[in-house]
PDB file of N, CA and C in Angstrom:
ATOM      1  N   UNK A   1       0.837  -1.171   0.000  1.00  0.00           N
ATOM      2  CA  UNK A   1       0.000   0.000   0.000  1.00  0.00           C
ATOM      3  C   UNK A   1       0.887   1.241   0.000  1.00  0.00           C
ATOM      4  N   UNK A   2       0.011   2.363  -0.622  1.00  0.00           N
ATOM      5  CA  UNK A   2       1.315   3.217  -0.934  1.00  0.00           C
ATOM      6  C   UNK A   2       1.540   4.075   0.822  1.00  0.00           C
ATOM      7  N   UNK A   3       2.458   4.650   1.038  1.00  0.00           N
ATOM      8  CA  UNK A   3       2.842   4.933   2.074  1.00  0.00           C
ATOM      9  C   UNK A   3       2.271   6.168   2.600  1.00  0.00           C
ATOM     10  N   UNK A   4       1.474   7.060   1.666  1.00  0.00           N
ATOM     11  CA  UNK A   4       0.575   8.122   1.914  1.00  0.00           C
ATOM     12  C   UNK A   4      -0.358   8.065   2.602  1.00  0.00           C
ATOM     13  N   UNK A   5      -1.034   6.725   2.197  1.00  0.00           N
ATOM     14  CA  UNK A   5      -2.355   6.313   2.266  1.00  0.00           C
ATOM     15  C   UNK A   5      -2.447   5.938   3.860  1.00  0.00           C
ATOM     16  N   UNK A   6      -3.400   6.722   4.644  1.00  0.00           N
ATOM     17  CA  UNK A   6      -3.647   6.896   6.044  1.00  0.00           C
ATOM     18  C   UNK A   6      -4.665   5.915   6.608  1.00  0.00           C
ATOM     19  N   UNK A   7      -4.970   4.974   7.244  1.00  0.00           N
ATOM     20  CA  UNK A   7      -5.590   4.327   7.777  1.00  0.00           C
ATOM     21  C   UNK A   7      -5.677   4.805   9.254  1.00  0.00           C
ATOM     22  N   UNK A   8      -7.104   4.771   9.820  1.00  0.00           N
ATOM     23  CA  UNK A   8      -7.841   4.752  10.444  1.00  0.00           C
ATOM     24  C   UNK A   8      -8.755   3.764  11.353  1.00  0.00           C
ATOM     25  N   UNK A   9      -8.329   3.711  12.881  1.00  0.00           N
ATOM     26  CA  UNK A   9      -9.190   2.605  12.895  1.00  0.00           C
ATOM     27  C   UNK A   9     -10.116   3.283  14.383  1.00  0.00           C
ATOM     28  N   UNK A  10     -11.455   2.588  14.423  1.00  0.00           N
ATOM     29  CA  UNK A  10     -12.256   3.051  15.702  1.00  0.00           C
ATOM     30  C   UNK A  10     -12.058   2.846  16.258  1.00  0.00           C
ATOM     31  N   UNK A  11     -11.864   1.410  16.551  1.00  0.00           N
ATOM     32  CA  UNK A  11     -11.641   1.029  18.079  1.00  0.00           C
ATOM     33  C   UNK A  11     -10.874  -0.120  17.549  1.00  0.00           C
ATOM     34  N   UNK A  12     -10.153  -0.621  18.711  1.00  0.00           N
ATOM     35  CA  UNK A  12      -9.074  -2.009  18.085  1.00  0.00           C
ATOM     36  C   UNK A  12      -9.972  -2.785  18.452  1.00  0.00           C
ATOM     37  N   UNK A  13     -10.867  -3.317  19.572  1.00  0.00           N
ATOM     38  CA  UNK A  13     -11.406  -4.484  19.621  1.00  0.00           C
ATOM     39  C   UNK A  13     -12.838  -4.220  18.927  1.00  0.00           C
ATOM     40  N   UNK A  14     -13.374  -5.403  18.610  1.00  0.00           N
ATOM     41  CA  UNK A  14     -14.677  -5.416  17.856  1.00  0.00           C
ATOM     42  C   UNK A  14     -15.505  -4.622  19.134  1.00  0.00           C
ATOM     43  N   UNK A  15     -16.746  -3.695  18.408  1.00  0.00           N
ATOM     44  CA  UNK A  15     -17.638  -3.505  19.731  1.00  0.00           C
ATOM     45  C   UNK A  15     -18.979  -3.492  18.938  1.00  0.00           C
ATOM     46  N   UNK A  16     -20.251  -3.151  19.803  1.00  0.00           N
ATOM     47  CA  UNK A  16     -21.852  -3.311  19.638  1.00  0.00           C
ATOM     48  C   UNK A  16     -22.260  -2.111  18.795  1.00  0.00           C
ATOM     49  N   UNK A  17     -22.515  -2.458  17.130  1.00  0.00           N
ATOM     50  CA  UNK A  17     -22.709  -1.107  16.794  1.00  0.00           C
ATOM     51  C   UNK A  17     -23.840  -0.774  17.331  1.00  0.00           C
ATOM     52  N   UNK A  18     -24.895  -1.169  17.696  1.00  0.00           N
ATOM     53  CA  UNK A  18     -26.212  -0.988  18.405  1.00  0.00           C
ATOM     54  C   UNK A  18     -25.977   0.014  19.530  1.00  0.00           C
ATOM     55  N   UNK A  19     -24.726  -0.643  20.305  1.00  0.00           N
ATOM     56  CA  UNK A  19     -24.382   0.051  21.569  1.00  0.00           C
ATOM     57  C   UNK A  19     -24.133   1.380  21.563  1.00  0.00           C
ATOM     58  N   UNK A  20     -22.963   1.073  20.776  1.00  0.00           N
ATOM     59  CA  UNK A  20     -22.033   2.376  19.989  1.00  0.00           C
ATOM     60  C   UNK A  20     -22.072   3.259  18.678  1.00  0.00           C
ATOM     61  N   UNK A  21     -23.453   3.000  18.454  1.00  0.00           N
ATOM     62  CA  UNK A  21     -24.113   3.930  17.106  1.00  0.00           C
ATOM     63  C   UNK A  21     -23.634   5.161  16.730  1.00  0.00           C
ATOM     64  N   UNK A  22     -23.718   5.905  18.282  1.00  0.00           N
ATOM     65  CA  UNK A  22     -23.183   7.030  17.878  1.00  0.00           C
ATOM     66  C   UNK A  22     -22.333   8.006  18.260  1.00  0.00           C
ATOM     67  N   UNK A  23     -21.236   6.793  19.435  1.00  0.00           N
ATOM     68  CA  UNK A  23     -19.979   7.208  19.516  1.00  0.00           C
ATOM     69  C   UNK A  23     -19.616   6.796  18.243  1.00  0.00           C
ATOM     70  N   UNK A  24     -19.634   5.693  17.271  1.00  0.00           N
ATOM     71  CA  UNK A  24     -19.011   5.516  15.647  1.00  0.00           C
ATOM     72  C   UNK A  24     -19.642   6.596  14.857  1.00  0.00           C
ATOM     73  N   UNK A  25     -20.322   7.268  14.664  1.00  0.00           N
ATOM     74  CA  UNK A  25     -20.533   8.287  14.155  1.00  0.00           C
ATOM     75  C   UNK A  25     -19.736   9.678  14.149  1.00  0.00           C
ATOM     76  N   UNK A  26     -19.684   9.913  15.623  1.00  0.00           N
ATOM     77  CA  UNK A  26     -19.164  11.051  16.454  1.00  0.00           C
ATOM     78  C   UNK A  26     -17.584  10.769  16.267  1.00  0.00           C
ATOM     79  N   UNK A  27     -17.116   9.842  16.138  1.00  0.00           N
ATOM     80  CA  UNK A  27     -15.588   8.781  15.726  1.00  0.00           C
ATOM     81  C   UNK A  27     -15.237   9.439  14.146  1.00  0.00           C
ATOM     82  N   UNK A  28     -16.418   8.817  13.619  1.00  0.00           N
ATOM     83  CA  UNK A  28     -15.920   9.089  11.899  1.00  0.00           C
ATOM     84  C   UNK A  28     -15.985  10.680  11.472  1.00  0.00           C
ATOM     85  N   UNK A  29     -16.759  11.572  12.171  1.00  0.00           N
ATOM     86  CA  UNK A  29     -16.878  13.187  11.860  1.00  0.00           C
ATOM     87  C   UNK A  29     -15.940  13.650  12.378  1.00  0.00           C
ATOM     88  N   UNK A  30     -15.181  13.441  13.813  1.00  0.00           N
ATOM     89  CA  UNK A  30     -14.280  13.866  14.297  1.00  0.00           C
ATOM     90  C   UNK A  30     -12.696  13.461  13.217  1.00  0.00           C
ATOM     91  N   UNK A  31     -12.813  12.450  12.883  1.00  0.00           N
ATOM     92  CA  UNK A  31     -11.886  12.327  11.695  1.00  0.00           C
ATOM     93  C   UNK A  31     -12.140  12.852  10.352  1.00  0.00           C
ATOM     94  N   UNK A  32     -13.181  12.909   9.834  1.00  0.00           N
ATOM     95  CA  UNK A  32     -13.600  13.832   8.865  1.00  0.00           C
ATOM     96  C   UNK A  32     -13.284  15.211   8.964  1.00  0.00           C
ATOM     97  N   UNK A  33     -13.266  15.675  10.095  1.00  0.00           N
ATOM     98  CA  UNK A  33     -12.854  17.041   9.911  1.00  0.00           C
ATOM     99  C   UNK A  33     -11.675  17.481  10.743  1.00  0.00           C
ATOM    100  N   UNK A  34     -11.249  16.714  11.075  1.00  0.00           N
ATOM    101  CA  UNK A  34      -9.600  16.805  11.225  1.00  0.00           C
ATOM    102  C   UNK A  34      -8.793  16.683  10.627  1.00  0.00           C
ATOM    103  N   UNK A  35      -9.627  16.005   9.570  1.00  0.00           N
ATOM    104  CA  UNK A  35      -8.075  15.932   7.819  1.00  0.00           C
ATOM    105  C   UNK A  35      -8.587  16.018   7.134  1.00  0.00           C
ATOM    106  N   UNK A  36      -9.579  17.420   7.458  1.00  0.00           N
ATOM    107  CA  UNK A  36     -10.741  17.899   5.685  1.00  0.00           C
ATOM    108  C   UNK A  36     -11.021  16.862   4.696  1.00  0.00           C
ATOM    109  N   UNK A  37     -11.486  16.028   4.826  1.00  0.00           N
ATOM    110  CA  UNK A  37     -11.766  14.560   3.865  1.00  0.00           C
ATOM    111  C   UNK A  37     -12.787  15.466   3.120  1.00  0.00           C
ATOM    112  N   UNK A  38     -12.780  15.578   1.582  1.00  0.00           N
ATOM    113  CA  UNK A  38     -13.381  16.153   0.701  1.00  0.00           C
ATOM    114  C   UNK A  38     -14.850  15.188   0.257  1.00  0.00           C
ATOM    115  N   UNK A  39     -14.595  13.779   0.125  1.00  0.00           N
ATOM    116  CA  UNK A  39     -15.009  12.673  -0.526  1.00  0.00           C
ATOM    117  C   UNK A  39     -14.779  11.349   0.429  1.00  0.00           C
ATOM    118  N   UNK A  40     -15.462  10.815   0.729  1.00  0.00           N
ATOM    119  CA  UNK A  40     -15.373   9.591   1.919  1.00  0.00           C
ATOM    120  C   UNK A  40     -16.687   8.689   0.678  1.00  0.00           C
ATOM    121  N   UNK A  41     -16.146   7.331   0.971  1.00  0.00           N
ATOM    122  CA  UNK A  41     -16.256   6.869  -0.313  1.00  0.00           C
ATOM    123  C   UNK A  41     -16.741   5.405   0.968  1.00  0.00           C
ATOM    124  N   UNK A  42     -17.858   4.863   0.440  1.00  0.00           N
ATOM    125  CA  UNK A  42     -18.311   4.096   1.795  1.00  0.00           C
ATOM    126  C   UNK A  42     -18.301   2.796   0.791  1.00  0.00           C
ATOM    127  N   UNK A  43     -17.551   1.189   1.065  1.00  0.00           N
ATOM    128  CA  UNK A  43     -17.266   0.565   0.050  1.00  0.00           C
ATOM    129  C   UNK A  43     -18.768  -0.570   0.517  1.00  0.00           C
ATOM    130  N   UNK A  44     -19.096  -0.302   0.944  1.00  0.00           N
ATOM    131  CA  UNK A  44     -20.774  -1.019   1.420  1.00  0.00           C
ATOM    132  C   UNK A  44     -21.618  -0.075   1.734  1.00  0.00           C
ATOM    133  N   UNK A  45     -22.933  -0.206   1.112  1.00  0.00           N
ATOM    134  CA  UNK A  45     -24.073   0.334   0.937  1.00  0.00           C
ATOM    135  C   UNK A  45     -24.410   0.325   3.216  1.00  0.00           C
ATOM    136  N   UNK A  46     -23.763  -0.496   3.850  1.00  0.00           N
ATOM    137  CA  UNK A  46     -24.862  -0.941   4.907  1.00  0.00           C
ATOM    138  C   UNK A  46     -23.961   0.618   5.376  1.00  0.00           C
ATOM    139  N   UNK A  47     -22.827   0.432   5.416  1.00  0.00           N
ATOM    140  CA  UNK A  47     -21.926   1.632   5.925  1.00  0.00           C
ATOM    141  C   UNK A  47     -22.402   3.250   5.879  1.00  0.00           C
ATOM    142  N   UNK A  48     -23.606   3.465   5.275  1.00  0.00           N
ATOM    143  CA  UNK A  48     -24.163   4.481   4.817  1.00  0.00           C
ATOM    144  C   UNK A  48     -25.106   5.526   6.398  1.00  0.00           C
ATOM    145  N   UNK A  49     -25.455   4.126   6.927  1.00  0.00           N
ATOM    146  CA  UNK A  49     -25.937   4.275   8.832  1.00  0.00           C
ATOM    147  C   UNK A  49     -25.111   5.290   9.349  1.00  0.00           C
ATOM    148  N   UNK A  50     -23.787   5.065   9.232  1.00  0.00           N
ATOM    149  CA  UNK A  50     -23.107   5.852   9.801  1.00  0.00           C
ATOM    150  C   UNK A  50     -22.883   7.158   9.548  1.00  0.00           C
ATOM    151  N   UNK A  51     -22.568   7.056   7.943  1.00  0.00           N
ATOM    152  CA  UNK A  51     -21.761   8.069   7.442  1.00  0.00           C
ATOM    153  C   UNK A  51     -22.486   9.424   6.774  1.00  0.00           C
ATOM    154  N   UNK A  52     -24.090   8.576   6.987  1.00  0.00           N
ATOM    155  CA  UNK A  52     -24.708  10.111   6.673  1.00  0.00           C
ATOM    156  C   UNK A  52     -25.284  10.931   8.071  1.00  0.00           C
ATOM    157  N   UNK A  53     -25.560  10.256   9.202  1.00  0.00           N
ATOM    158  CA  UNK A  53     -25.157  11.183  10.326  1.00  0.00           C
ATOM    159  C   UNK A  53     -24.108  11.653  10.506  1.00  0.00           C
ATOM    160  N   UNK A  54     -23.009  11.237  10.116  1.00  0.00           N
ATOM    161  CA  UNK A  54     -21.589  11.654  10.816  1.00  0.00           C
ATOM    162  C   UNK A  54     -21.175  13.207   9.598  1.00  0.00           C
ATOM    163  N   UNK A  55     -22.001  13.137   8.794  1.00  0.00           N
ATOM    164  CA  UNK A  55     -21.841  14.441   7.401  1.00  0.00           C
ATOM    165  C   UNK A  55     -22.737  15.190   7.169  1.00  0.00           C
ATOM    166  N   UNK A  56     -23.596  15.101   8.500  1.00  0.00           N
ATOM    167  CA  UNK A  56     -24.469  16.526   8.586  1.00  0.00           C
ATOM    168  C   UNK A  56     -24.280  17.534   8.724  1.00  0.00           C
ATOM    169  N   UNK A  57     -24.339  18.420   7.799  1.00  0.00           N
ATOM    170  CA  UNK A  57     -23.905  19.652   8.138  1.00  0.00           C
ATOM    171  C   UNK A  57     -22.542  19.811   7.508  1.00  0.00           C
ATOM    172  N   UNK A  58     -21.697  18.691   6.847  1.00  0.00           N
ATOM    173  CA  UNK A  58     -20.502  19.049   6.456  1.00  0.00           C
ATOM    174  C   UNK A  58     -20.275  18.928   4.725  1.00  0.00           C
ATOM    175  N   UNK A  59     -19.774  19.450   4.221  1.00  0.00           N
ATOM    176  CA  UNK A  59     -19.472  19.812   3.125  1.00  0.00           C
ATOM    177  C   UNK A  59     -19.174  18.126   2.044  1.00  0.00           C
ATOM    178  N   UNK A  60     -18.593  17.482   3.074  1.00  0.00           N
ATOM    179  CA  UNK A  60     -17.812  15.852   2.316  1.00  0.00           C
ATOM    180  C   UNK A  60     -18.839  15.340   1.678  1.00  0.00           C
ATOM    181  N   UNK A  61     -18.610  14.943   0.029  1.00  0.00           N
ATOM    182  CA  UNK A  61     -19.204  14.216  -0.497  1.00  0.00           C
ATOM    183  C   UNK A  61     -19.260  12.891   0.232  1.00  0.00           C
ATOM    184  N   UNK A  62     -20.755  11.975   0.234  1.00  0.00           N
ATOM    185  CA  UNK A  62     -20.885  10.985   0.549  1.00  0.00           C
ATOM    186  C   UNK A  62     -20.908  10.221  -0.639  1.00  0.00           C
ATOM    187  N   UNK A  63     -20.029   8.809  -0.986  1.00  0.00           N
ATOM    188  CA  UNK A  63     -20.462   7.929  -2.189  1.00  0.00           C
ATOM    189  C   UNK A  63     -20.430   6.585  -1.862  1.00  0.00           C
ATOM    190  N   UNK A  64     -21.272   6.132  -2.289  1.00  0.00           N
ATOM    191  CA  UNK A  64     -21.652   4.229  -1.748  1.00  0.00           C
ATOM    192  C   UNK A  64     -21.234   3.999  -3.102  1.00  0.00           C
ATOM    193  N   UNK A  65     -20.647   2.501  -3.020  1.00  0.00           N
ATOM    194  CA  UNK A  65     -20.122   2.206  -3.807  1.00  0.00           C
ATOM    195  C   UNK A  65     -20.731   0.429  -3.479  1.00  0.00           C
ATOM    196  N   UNK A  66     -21.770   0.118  -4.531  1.00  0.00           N
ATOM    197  CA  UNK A  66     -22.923  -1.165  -4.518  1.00  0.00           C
ATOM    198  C   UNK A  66     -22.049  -2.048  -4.839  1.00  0.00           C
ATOM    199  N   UNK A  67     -21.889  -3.470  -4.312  1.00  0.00           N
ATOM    200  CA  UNK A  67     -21.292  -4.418  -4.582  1.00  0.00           C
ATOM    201  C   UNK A  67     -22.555  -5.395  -4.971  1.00  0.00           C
ATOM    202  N   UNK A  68     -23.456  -5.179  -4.747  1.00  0.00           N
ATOM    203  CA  UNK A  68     -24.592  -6.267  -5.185  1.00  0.00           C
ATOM    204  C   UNK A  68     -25.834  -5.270  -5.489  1.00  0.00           C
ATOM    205  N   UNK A  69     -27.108  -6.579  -6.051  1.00  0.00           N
ATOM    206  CA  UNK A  69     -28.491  -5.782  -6.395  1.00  0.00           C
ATOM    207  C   UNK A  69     -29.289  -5.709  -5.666  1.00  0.00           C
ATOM    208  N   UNK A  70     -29.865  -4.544  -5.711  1.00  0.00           N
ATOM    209  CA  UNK A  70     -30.905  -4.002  -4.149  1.00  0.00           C
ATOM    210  C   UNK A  70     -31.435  -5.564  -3.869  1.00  0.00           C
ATOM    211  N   UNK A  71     -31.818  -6.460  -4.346  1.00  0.00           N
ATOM    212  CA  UNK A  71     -32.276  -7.962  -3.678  1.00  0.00           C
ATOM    213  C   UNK A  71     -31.533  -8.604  -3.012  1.00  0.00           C
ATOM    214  N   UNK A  72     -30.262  -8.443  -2.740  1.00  0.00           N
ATOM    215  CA  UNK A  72     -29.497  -9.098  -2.324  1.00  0.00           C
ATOM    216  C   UNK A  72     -28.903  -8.565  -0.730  1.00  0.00           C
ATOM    217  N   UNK A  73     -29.491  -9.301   0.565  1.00  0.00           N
ATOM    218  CA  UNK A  73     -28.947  -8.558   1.403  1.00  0.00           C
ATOM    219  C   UNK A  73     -27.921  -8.831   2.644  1.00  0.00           C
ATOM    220  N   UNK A  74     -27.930  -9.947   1.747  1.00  0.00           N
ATOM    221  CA  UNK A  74     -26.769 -11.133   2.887  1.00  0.00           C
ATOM    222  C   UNK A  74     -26.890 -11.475   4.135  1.00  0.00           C
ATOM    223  N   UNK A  75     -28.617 -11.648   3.876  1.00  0.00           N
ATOM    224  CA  UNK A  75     -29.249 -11.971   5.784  1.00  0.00           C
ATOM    225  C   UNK A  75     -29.497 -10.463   6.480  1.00  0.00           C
ATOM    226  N   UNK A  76     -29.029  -9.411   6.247  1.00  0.00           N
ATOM    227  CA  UNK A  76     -29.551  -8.368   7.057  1.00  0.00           C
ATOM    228  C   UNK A  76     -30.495  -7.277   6.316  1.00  0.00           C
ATOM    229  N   UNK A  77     -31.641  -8.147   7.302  1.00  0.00           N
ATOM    230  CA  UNK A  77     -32.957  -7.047   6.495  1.00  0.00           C
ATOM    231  C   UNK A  77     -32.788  -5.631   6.646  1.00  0.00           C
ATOM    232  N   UNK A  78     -32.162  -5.014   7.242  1.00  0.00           N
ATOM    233  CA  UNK A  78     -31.771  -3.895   7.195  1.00  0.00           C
ATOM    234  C   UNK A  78     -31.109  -2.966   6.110  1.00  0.00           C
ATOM    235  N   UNK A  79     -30.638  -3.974   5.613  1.00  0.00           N
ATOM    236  CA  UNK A  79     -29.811  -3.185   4.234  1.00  0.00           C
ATOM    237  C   UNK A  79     -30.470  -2.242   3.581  1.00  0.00           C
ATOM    238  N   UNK A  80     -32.133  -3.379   2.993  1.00  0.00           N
ATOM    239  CA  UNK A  80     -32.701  -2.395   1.982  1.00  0.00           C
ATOM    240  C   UNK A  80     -32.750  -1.149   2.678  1.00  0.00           C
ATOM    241  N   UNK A  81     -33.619  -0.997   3.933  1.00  0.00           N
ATOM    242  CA  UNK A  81     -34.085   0.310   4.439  1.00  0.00           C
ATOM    243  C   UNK A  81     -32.385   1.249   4.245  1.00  0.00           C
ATOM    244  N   UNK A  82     -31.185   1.040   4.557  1.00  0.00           N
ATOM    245  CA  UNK A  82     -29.922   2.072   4.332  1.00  0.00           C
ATOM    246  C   UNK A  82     -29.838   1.816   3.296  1.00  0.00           C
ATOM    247  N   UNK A  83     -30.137   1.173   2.218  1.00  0.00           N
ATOM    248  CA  UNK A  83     -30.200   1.444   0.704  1.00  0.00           C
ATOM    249  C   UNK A  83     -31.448   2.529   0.089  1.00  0.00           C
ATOM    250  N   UNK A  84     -32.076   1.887   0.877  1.00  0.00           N
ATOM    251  CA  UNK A  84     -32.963   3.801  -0.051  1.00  0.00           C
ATOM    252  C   UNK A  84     -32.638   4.586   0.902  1.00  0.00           C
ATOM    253  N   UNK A  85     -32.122   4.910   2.084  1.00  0.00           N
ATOM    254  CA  UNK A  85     -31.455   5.944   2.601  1.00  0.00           C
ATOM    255  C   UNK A  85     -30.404   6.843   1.852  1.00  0.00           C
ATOM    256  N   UNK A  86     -29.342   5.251   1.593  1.00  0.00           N
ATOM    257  CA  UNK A  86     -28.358   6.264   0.540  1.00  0.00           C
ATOM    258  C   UNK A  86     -28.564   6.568  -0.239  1.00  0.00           C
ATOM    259  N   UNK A  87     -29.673   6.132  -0.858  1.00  0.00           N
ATOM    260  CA  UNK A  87     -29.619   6.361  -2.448  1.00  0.00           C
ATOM    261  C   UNK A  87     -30.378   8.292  -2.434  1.00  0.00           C
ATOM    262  N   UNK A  88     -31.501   8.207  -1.174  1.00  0.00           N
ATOM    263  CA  UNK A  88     -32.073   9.517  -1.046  1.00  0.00           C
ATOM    264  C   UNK A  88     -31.138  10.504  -0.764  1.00  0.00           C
ATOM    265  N   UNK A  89     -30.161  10.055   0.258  1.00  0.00           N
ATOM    266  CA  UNK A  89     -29.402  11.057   0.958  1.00  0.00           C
ATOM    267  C   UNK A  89     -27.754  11.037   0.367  1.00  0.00           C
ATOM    268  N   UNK A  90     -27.345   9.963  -0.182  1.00  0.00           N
ATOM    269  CA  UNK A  90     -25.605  10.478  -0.694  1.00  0.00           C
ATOM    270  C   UNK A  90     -25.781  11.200  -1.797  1.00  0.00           C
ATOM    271  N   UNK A  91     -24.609  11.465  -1.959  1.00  0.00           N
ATOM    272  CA  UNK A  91     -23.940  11.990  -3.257  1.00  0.00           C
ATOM    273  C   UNK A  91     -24.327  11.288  -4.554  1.00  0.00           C
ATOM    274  N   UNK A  92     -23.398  10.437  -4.445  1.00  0.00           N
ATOM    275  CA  UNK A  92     -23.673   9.054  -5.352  1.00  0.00           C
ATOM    276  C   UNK A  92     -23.536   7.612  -4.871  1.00  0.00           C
ATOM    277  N   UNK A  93     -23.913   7.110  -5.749  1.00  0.00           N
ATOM    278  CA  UNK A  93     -24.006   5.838  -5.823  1.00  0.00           C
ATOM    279  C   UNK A  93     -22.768   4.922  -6.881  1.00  0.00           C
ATOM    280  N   UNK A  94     -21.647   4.474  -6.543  1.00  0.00           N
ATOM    281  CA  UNK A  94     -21.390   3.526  -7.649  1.00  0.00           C
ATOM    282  C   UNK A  94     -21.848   2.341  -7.556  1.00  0.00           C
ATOM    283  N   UNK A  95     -22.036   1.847  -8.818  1.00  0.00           N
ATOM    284  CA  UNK A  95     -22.196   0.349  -9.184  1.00  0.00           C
ATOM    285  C   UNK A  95     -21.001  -0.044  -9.554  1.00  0.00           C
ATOM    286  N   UNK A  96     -20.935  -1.893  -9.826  1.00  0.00           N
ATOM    287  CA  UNK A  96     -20.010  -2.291 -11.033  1.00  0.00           C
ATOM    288  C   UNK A  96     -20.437  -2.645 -11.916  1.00  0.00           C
ATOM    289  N   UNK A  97     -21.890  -2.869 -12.193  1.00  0.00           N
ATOM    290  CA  UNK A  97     -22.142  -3.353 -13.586  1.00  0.00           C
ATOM    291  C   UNK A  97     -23.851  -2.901 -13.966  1.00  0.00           C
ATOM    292  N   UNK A  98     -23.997  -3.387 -14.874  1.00  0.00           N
ATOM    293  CA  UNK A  98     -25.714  -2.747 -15.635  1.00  0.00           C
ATOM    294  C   UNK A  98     -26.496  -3.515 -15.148  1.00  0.00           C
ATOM    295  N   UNK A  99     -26.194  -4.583 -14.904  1.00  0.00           N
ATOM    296  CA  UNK A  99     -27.365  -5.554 -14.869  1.00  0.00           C
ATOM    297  C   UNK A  99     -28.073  -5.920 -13.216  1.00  0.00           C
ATOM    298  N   UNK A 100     -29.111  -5.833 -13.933  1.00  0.00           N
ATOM    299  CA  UNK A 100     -29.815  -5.636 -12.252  1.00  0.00           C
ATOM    300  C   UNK A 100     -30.618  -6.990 -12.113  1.00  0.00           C
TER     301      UNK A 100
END
């Protein structure tokens, strides 16, 4: 990885996002605007929970970036509902392909 490239982590041990909803929120804005992140680029649609509370009010493009088709939710019924979230509330949306 190139040596620029800054990683970030919340917490070292796994914790309850339920618990910790929105200390991880309050986590990811406080890093958002400590190193002016222009574009925060969320590589799962579910990741979207977070990252559009944590960019209220702030300037950073939000972009989900879909690895699968809105049917597909890998056991967590939750997805769809943060899938039409993001889709209402980010920036954009990437896909990888046409076919739905």
């Amino acid at each position: 990885m190139n040596k620029d490239i800054k990683i970030y982590t919340l917490y070292e041990n796994n914790v309850s996002i339920y618990k910790n909803f929105l200390a991880i929120c309050f986590k990811i804005r406080k890093i958002i605007k400590k190193n002016n992140i222009d574009i925060l680029v969320n590589v799962d649609s579910i990741l979207a929970m977070f990252t559009i509370p944590s960019l209220l009010g702030l300037k950073t493009r939000n972009i989900i970036w879909e690895h699968f088709n809105f049917n597909v939710d890998l056991g967590v019924k939750f997805r769809k509902v943060i899938r039409f979230a993001a889709a209402l509330l980010s920036n954009d949306i990437i896909v990888l392909t046409k076919k739905r």
